[in-house]
Every structure is written in C-alpha cells, then in structure tokens.
C-alpha atoms as a PDB file:
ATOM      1  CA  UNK A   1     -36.552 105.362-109.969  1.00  0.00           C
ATOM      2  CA  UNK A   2     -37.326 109.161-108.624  1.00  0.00           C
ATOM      3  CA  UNK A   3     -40.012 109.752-111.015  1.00  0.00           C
ATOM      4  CA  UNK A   4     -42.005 106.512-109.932  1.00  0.00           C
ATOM      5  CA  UNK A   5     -41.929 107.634-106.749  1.00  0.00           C
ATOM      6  CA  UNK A   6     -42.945 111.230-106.829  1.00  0.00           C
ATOM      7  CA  UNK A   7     -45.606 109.256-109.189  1.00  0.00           C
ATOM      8  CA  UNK A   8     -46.214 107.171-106.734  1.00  0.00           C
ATOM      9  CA  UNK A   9     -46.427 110.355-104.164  1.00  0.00           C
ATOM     10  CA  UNK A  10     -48.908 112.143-106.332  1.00  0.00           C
ATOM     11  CA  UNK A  11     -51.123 109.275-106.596  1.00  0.00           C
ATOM     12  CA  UNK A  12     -51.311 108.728-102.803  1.00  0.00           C
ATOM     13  CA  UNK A  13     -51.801 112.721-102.602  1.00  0.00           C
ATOM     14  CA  UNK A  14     -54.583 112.819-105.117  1.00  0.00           C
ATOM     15  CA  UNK A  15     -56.208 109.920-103.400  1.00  0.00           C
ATOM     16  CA  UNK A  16     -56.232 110.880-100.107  1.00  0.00           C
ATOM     17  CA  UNK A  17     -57.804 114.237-101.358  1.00  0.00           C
ATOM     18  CA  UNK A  18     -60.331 112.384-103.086  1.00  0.00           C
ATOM     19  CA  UNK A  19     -61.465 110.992-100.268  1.00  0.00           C
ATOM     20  CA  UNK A  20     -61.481 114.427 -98.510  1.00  0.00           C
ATOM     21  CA  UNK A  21     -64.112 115.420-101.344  1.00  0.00           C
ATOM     22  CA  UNK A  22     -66.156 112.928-100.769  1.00  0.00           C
ATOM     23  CA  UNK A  23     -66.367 113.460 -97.262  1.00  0.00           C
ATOM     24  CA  UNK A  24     -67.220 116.758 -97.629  1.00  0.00           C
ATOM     25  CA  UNK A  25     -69.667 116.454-100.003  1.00  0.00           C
ATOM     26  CA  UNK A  26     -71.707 114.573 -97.905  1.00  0.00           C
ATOM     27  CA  UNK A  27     -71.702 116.852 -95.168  1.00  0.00           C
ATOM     28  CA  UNK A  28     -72.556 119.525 -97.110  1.00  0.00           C
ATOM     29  CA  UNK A  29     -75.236 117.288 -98.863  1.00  0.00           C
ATOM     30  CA  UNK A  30     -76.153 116.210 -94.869  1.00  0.00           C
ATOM     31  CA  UNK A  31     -76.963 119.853 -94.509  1.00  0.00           C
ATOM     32  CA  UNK A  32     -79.757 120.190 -97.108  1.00  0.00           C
ATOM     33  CA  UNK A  33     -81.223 117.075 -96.032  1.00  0.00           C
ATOM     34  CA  UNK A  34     -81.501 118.180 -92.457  1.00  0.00           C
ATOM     35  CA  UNK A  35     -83.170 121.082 -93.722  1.00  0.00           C
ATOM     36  CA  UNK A  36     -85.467 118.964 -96.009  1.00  0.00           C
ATOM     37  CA  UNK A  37     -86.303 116.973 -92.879  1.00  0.00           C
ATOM     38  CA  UNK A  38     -87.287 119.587 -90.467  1.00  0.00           C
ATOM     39  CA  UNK A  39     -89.862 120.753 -93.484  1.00  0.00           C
ATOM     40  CA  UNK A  40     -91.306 118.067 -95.214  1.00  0.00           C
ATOM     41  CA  UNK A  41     -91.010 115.463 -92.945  1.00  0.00           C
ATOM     42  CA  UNK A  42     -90.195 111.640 -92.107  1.00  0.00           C
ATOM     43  CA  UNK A  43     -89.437 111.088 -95.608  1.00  0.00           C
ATOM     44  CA  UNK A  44     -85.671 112.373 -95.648  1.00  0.00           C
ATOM     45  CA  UNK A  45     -84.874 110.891 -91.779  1.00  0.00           C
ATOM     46  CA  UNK A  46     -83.447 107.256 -93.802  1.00  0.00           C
ATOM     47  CA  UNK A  47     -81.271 109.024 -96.046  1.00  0.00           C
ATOM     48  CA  UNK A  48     -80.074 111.897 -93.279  1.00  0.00           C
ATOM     49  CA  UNK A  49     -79.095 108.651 -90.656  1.00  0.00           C
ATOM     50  CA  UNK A  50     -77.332 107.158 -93.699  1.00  0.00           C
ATOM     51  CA  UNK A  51     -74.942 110.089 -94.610  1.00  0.00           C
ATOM     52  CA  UNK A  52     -74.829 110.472 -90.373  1.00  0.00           C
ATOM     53  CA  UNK A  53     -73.615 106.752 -90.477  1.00  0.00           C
ATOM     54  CA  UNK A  54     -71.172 107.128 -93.318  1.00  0.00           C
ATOM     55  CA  UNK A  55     -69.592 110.205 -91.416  1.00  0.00           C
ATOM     56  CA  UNK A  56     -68.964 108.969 -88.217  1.00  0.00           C
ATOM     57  CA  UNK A  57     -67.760 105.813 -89.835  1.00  0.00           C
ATOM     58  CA  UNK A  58     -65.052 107.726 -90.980  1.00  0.00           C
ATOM     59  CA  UNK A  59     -63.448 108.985 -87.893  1.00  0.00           C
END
C-alpha cells in the first residue's frame, strides 16, 4: 500500500512538472516569435496571439 502511493505521488509530481515544461516552452518559443514579428512581419502575428492565448489560458 505505501509504495502505490509514493507511486502514485511521483506520478502526480512528474505530471504537474510536465506541464510546467510545456508552459515554459512556449514562452520561451513566444519570445522568438515576437522577435520574428517585429522583423519580418504580419506573417508570425497568428501564431504569436495563439501561444498569447494558450498562456493566459493557463492562469
């Protein structure tokens, strides 16, 4: 019974961490779009309101 729960504890760890990657990723990711934006134009505004979106949508 303890080891299924510290399994159970490591999972829920390791997947709330997960999701902590993946959040930052796409800010970091958010960055280089900006950038790619302010340089070459309209063609990266979509895909920067998109990662934008997904960001505040997880607050």
């Amino acid at each position: 019974m303890v080891l299924a729960q510290i399994f159970i504890a490591l999972i829920t760890k390791f997947i709330r961490w997960t999701k902590v990657i993946k959040t930052r990723k796409t800010l970091y990711n958010l960055y280089h779009i900006l950038n790619h934006l302010n340089l070459f134009g309209s063609s990266y505004q979509h895909q920067a309101e998109q990662m934008m979106a997904s960001l505040l949508a997880e607050l």
